[in-house]
C-alpha atoms as a PDB file:
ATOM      1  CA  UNK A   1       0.000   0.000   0.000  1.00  0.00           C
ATOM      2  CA  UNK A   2       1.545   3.536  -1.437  1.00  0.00           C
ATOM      3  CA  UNK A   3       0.147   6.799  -0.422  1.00  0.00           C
ATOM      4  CA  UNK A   4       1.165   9.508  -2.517  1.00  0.00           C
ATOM      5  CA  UNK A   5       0.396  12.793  -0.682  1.00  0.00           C
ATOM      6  CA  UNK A   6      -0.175  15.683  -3.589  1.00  0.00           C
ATOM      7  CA  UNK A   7      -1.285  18.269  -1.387  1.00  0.00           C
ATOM      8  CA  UNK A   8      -2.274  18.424   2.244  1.00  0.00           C
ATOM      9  CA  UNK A   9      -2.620  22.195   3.445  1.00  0.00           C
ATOM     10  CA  UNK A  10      -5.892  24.123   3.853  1.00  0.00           C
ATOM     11  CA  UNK A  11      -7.791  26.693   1.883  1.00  0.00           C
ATOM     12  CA  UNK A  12      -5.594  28.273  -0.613  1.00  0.00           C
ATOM     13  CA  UNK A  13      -3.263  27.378  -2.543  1.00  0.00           C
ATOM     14  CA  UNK A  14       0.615  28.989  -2.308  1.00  0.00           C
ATOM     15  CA  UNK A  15       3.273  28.695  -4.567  1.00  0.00           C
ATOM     16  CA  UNK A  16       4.817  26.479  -2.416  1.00  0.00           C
ATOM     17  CA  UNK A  17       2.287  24.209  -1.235  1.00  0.00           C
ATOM     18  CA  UNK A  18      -1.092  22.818  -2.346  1.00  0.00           C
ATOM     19  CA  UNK A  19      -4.448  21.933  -1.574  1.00  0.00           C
ATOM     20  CA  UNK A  20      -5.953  18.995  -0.436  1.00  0.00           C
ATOM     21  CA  UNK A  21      -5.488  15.825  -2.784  1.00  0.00           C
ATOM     22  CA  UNK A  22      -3.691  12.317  -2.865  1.00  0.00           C
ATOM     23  CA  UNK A  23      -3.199   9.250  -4.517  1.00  0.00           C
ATOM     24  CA  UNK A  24      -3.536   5.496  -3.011  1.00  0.00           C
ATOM     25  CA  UNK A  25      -2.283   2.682  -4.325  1.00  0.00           C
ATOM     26  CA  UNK A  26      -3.723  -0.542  -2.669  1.00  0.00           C
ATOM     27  CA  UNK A  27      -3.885  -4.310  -4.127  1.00  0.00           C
ATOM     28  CA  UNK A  28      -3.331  -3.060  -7.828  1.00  0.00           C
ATOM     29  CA  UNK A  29      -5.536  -0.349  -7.521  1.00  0.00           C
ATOM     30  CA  UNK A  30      -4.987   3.558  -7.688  1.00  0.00           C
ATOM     31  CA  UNK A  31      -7.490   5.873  -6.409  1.00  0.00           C
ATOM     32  CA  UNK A  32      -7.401   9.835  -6.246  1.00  0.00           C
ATOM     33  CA  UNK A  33      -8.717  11.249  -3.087  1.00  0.00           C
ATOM     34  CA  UNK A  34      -9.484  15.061  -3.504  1.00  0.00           C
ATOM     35  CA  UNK A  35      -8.601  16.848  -6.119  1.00  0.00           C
ATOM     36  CA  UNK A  36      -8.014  20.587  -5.069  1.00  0.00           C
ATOM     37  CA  UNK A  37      -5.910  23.202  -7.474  1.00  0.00           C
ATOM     38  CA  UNK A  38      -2.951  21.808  -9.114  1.00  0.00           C
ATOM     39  CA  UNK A  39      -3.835  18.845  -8.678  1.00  0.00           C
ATOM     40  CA  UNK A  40      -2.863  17.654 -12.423  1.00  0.00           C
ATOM     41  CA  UNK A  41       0.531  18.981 -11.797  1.00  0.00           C
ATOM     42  CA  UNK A  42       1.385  17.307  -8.467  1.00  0.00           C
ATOM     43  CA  UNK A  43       0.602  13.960 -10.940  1.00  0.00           C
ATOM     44  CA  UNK A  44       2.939  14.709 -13.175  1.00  0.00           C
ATOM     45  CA  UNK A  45       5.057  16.102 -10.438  1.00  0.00           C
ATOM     46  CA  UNK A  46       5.303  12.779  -8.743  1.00  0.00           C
ATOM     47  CA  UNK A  47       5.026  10.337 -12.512  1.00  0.00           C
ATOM     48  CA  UNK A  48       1.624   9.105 -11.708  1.00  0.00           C
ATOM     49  CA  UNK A  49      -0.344   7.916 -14.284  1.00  0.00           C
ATOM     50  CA  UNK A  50      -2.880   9.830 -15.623  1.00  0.00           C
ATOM     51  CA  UNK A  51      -4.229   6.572 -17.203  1.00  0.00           C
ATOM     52  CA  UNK A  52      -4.345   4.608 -14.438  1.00  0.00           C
ATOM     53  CA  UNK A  53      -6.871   7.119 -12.722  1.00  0.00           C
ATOM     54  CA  UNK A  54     -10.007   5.218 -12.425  1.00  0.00           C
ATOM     55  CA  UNK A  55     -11.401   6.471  -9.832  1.00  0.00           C
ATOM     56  CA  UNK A  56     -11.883   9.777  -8.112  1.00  0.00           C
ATOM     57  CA  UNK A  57     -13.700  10.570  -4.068  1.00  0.00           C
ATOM     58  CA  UNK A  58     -14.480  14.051  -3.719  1.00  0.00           C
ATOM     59  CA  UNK A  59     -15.162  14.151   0.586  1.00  0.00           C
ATOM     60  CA  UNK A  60     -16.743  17.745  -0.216  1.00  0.00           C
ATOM     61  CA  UNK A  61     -17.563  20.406  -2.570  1.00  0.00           C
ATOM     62  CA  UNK A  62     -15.382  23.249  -0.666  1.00  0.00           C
ATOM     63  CA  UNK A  63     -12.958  24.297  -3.648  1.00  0.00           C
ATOM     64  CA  UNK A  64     -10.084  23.008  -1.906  1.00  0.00           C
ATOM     65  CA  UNK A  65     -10.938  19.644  -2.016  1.00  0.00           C
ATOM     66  CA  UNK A  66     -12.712  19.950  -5.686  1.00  0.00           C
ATOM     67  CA  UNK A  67     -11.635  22.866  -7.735  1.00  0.00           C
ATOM     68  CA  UNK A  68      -8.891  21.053  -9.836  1.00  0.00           C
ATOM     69  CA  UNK A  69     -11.585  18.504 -10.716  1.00  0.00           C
ATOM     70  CA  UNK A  70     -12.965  20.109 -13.712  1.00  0.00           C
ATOM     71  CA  UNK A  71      -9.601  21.051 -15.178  1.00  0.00           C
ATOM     72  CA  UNK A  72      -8.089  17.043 -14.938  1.00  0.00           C
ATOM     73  CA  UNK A  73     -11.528  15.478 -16.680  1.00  0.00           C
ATOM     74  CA  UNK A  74     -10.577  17.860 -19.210  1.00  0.00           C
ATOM     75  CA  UNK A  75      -7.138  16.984 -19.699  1.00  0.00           C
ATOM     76  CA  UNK A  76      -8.251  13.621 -19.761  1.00  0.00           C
ATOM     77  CA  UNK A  77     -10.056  14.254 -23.134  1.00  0.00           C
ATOM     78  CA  UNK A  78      -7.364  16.294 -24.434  1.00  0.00           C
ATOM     79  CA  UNK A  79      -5.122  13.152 -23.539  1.00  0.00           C
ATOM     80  CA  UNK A  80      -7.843  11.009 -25.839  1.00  0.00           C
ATOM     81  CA  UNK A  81      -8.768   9.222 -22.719  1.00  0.00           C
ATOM     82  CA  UNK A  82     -10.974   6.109 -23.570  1.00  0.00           C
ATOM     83  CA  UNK A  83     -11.756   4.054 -20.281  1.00  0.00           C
ATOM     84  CA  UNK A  84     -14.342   4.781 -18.173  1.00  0.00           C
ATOM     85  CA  UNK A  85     -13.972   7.686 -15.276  1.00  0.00           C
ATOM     86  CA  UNK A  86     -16.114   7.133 -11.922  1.00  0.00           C
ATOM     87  CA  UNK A  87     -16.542  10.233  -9.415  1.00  0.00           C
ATOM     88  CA  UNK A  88     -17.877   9.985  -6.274  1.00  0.00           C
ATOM     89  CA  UNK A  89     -18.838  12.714  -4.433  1.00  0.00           C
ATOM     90  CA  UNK A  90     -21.756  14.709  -3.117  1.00  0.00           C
ATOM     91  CA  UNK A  91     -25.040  15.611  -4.262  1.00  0.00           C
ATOM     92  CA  UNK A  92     -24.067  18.821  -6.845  1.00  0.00           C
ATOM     93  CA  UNK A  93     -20.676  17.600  -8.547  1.00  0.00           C
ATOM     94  CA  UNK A  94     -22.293  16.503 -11.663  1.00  0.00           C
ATOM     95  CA  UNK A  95     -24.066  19.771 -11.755  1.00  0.00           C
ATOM     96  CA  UNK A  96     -20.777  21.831 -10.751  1.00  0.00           C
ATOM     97  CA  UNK A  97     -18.819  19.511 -13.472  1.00  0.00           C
ATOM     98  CA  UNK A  98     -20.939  19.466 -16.292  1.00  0.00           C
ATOM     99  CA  UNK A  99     -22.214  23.028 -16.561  1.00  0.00           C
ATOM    100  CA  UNK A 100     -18.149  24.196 -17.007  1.00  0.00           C
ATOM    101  CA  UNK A 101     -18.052  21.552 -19.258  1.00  0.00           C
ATOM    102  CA  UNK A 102     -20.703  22.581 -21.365  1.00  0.00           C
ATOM    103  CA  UNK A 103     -19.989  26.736 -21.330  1.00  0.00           C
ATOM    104  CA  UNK A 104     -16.934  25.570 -22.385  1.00  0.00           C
ATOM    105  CA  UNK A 105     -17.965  22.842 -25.451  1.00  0.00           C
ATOM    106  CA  UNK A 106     -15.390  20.479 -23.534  1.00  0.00           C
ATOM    107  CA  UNK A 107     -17.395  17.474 -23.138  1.00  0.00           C
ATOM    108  CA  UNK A 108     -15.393  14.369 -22.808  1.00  0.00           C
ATOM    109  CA  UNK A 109     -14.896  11.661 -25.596  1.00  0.00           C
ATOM    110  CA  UNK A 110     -14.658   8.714 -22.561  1.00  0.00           C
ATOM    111  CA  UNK A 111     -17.337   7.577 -20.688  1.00  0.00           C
ATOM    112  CA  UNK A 112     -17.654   9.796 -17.263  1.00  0.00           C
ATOM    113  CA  UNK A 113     -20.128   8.444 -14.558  1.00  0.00           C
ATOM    114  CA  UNK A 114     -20.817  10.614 -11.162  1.00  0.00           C
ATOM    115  CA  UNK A 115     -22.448   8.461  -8.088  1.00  0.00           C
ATOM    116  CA  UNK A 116     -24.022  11.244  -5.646  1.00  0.00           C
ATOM    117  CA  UNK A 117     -23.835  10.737  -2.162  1.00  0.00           C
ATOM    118  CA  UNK A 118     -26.430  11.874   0.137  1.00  0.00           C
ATOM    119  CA  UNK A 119     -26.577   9.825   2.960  1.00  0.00           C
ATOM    120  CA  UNK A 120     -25.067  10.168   6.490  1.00  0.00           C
ATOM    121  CA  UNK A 121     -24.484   6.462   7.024  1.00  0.00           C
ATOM    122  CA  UNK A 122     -21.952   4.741   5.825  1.00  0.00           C
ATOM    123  CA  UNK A 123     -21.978   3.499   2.397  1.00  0.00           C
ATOM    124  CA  UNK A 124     -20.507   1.239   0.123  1.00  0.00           C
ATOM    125  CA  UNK A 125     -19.226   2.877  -2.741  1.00  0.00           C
ATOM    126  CA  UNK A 126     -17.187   0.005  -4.713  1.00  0.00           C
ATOM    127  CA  UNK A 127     -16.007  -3.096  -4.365  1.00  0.00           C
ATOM    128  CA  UNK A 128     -14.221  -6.041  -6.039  1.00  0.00           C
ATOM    129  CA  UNK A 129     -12.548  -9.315  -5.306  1.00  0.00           C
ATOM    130  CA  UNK A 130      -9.465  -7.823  -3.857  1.00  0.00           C
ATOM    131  CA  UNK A 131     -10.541  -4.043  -2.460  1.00  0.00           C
ATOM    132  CA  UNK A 132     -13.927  -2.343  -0.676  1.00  0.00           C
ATOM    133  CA  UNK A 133     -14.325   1.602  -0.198  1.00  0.00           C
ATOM    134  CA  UNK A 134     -16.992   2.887   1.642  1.00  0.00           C
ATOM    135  CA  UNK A 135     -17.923   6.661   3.154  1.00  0.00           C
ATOM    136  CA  UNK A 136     -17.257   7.779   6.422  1.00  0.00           C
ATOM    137  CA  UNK A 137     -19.526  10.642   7.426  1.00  0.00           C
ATOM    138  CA  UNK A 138     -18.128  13.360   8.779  1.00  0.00           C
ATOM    139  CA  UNK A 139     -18.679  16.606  10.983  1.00  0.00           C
ATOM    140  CA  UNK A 140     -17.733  19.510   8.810  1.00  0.00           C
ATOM    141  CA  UNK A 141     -19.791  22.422   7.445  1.00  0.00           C
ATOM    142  CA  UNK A 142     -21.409  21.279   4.401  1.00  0.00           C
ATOM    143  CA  UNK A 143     -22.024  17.468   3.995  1.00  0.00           C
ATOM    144  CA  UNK A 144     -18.433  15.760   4.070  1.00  0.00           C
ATOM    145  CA  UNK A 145     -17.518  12.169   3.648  1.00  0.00           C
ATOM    146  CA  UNK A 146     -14.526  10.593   4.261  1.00  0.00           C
ATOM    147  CA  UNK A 147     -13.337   7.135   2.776  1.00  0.00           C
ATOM    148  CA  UNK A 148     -12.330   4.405   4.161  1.00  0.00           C
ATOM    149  CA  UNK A 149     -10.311   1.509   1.443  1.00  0.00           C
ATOM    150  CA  UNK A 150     -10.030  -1.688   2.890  1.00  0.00           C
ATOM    151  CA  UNK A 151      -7.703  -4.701   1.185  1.00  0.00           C
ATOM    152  CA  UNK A 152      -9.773  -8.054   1.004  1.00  0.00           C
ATOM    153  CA  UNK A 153      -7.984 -11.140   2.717  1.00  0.00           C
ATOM    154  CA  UNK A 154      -5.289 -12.528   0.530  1.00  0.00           C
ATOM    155  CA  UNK A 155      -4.809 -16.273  -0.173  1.00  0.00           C
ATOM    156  CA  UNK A 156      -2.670 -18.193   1.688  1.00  0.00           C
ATOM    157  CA  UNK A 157       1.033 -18.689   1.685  1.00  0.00           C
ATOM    158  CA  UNK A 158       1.545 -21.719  -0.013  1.00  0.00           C
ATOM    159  CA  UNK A 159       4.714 -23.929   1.669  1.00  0.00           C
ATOM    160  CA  UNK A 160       6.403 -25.390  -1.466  1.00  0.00           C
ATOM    161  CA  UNK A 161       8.628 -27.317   0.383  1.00  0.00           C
ATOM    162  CA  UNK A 162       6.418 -28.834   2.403  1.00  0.00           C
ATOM    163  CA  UNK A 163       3.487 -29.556  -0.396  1.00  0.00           C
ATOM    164  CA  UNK A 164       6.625 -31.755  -1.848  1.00  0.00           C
ATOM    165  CA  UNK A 165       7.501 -33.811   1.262  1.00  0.00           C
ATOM    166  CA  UNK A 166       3.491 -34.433   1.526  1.00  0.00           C
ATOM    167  CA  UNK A 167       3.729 -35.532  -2.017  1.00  0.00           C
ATOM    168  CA  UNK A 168       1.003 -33.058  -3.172  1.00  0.00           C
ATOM    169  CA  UNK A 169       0.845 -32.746  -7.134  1.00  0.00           C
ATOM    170  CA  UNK A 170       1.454 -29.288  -8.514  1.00  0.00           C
ATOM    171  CA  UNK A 171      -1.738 -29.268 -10.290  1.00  0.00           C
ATOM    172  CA  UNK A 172      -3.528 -28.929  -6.655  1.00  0.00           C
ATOM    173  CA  UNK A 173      -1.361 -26.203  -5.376  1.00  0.00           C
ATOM    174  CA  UNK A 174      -3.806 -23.227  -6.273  1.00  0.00           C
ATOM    175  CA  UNK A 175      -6.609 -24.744  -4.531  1.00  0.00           C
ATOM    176  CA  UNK A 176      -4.230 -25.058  -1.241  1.00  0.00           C
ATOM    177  CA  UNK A 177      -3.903 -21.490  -1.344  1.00  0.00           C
ATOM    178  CA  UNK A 178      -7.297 -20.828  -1.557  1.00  0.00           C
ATOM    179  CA  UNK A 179      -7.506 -22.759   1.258  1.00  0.00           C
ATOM    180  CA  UNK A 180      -8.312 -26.463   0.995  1.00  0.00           C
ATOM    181  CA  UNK A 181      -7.511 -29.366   1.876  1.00  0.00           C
ATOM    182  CA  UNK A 182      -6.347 -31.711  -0.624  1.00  0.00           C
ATOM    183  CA  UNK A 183      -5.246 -35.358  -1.735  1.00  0.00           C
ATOM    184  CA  UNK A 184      -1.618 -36.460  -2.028  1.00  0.00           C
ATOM    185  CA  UNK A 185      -0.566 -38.886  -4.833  1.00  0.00           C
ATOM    186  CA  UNK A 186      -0.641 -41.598  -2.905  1.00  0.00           C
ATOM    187  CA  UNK A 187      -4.301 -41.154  -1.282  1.00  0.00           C
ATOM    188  CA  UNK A 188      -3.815 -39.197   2.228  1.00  0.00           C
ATOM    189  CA  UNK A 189      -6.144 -36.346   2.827  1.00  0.00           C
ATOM    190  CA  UNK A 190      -3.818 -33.417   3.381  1.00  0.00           C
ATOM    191  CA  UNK A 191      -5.023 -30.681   6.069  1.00  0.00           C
ATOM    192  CA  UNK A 192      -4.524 -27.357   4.365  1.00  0.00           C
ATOM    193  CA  UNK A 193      -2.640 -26.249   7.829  1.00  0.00           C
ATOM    194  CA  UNK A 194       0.527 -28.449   7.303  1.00  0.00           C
ATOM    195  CA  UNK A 195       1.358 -27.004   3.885  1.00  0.00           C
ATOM    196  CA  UNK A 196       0.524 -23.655   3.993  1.00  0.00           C
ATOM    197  CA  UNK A 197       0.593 -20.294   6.108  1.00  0.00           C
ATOM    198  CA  UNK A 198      -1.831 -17.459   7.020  1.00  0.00           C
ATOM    199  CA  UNK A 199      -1.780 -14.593   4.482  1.00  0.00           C
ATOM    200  CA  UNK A 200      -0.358 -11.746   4.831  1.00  0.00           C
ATOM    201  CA  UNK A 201      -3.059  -9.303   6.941  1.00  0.00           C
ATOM    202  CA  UNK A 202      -5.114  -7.378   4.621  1.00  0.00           C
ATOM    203  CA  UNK A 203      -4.368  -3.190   5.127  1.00  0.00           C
ATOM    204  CA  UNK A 204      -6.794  -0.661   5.612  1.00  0.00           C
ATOM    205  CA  UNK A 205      -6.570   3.167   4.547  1.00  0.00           C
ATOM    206  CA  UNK A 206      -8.889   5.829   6.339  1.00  0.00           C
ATOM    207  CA  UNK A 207      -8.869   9.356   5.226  1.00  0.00           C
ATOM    208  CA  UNK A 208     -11.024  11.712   7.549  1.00  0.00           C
ATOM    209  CA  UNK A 209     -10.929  15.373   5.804  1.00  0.00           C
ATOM    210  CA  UNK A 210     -12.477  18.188   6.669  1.00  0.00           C
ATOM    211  CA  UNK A 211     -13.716  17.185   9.770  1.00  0.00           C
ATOM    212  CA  UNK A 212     -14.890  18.658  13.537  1.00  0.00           C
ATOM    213  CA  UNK A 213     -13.642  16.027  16.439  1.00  0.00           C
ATOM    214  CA  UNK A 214     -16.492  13.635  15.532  1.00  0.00           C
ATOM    215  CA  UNK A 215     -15.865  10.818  18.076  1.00  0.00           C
ATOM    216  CA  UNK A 216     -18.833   8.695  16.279  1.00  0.00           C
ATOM    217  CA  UNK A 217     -16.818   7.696  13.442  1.00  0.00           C
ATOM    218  CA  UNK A 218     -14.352   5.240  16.139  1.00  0.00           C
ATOM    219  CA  UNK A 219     -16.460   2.166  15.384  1.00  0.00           C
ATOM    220  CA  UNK A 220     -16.270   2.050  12.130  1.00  0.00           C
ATOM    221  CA  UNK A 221     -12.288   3.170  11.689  1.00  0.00           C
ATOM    222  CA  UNK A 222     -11.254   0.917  14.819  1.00  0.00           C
ATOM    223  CA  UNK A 223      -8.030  -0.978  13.808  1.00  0.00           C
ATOM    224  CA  UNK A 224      -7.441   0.841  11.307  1.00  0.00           C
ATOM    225  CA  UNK A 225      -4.067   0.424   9.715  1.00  0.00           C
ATOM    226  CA  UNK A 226      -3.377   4.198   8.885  1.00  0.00           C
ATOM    227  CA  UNK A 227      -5.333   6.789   9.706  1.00  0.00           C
ATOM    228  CA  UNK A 228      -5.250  10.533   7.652  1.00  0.00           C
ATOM    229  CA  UNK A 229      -6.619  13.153   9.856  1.00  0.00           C
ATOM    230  CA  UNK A 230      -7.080  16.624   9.266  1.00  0.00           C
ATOM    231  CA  UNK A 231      -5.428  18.353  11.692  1.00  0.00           C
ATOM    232  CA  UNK A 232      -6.098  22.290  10.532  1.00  0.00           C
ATOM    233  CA  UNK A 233      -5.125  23.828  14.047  1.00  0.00           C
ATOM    234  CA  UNK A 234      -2.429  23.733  17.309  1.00  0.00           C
ATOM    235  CA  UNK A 235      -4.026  24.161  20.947  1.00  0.00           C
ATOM    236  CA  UNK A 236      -3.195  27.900  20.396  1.00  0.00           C
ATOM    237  CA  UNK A 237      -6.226  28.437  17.698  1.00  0.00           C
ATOM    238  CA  UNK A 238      -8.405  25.529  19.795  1.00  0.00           C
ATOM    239  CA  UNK A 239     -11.232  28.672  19.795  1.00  0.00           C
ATOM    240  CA  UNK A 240     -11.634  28.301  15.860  1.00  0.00           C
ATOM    241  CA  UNK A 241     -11.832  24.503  15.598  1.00  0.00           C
ATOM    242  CA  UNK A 242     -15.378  24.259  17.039  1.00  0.00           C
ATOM    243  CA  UNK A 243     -17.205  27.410  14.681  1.00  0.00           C
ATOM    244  CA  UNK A 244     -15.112  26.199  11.720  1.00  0.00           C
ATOM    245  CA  UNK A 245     -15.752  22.336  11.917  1.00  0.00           C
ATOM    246  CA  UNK A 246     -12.442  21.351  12.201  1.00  0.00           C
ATOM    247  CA  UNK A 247      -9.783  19.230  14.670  1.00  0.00           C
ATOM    248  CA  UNK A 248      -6.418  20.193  16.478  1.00  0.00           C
ATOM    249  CA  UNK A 249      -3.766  17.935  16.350  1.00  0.00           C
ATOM    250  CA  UNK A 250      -4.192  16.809  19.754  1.00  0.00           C
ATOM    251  CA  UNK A 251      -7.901  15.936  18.667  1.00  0.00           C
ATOM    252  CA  UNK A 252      -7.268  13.968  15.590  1.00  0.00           C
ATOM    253  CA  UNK A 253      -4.613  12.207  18.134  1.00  0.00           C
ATOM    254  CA  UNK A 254      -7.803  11.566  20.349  1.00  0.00           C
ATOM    255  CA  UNK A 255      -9.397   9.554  17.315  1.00  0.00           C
ATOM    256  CA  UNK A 256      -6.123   7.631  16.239  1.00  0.00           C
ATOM    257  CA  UNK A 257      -5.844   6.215  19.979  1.00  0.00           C
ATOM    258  CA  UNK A 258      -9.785   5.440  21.261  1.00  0.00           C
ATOM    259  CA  UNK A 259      -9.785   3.818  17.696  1.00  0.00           C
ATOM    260  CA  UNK A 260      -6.536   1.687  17.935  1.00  0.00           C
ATOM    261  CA  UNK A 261      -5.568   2.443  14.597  1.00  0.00           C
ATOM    262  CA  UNK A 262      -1.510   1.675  13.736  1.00  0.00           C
ATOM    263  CA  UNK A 263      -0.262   4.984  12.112  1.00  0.00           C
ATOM    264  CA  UNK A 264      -1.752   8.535  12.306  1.00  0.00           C
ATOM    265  CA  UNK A 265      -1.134  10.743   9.437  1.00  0.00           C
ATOM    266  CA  UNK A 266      -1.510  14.290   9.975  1.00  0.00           C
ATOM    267  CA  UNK A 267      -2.522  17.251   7.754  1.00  0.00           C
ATOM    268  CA  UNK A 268      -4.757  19.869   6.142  1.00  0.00           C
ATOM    269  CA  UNK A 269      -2.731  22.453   8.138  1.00  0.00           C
ATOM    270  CA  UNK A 270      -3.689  26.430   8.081  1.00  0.00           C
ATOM    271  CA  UNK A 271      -1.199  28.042   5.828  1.00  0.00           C
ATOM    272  CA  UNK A 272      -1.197  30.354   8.984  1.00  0.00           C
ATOM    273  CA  UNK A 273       1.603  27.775  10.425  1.00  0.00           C
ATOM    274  CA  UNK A 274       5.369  27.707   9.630  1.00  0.00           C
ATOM    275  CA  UNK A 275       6.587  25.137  11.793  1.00  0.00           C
ATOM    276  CA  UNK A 276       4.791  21.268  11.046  1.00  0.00           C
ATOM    277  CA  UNK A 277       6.819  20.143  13.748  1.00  0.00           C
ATOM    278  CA  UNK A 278       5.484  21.461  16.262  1.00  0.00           C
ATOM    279  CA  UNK A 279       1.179  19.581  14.979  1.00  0.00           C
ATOM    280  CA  UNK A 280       3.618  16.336  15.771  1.00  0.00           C
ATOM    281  CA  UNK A 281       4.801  17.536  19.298  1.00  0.00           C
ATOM    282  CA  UNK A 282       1.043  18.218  20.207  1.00  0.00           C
ATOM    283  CA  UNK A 283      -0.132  14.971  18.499  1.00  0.00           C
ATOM    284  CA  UNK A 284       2.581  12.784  20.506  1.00  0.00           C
ATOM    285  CA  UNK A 285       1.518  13.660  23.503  1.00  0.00           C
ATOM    286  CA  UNK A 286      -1.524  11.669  23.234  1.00  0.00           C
ATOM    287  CA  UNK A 287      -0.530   9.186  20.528  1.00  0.00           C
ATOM    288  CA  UNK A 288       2.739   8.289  19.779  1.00  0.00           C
ATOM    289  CA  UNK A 289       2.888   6.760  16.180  1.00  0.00           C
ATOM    290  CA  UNK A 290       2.501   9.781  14.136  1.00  0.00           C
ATOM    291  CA  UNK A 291       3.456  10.881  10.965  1.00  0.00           C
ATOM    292  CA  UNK A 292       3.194  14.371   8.801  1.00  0.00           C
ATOM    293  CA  UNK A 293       1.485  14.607   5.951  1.00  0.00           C
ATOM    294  CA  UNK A 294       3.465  17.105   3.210  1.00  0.00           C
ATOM    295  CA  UNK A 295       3.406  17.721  -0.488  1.00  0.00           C
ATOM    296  CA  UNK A 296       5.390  15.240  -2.726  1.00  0.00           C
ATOM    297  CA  UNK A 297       5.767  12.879   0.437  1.00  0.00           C
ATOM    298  CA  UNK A 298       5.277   9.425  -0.265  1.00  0.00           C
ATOM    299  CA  UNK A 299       4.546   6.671   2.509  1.00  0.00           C
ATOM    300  CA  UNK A 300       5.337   3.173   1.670  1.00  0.00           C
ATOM    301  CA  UNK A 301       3.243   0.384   3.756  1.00  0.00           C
ATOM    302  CA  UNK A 302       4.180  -2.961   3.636  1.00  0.00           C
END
């Protein structure tokens, strides 16, 4: 699992840092998360694949988080793009998307599909044989999801070795690591257990952005392997987080730890900070496996 982080600061965007927006890469799979102003750029920025964007979750419609939308589904055409495009966001970004695109007589030459979200429960919004992502309501605003991307069990480790000493024929070896038992060449029932070993334990990916502390959210992220969490403000702007729905470092802390998650990844700072350091000191006082979020970082899970 590769996170890609493309931008990670709040509201505006500075010449030397971007809005909100990153790439996941989970079990073969790359999903864009956000796609705030130069968005586009920080992809070619980092050599992601324009092409291998299949996928796009918008958490809200604040322009941070959506604003570079329109300008990459465009690209996309101008690219010749031919394979399908899902977006997933809320109720108004087909509206917002297609009324630029048709002022502007830029509509796309691939098939673009929008799935509107309007609910405040969670909610499945794809799933195959080998990944699930589903919302995580949030406590911002306007409505806000965030995601949560969850790796399906793998098969098992198959024990070549000891398959051999068991005498197990190679043609059976597939349906070991699916997990069952089999027959040796010379007739003895073979329990899966003795010639294989567990998996390796399927990773899970929650990104919570924008967000108020929102405590309800800890049953459904608990265990967690990494947790994103906006953290927009220090303890010494604690008065804004309340009126502007958002978390302190030491509150997004509060989440990682009553939730038991592995990692905490911090970011969606106010531009009004110089120092990320010090969102890490407040953070680790609470919870001590943190890391910060910043533009062009990439975090490599294995």
């Amino acid at each position: 699992m590769t996170l890609n982080i493309l931008g990670c600061y709040a509201a505006t965007p500075r010449s030397f840092t971007n809005p909100s927006s990153q790439v996941l890469e989970i079990n073969n799979h790359l999903f864009l998360i956000d796609c705030g102003e130069g968005t586009q750029v920080q992809l070619r920025r980092n050599k992601i694949k324009f092409s291998r964007i299949k996928h796009v979750f918008i958490s809200h419609l604040h322009g941070d988080h959506c604003y570079g939308l329109v300008g990459l589904i465009s690209t996309f055409r101008l690219l010749n793009r031919e394979s399908e495009l899902h977006v997933y966001g809320p109720k108004g970004i087909k509206e917002i998307i297609t009324l630029q695109l048709k002022l502007s007589n830029s509509w796309t030459n691939y098939p673009l599909y929008f799935h509107e979200l309007t609910s405040k429960e969670p909610q499945m919004l794809f799933e195959d044989e080998r990944v699930s992502v589903e919302t995580i309501p949030l406590d911002h605003r306007i409505y806000t999801n965030g995601f949560l991307f969850k790796e399906k069990p793998g098969d098992r480790k198959l024990l070549v070795h000891k398959a051999r000493e068991y005498n197990i024929d190679v043609s059976l070896f597939n349906s070991l690591k699916k997990g069952k038992d089999v027959t040796s060449e010379t007739g003895e029932l073979i329990p899966n257990k003795l010639v294989t070993a567990n998996p390796v334990p399927p990773k899970s990916y929650a990104y919570c952005s924008d967000t108020a502390f929102y405590p309800q959210i800890l049953p459904q992220i608990k265990g967690t392997t990494i947790l994103y969490h906006e953290s927009t403000f220090l303890e010494d702007r604690a008065n804004l987080a309340a009126p502007t729905k958002h978390s302190t470092a030491k509150q997004a802390a509060t989440i990682a730890k009553e939730a038991h998650v592995e990692k905490l990844i911090l970011g969606h700072y106010s531009t009004r900070y110089n120092d990320l350091n010090l969102f890490k000191e407040e953070a680790t006082e609470i919870f001590p496996d943190i890391e910060l979020a910043d533009d062009g970082k990439v975090f490599q899970f294995d």
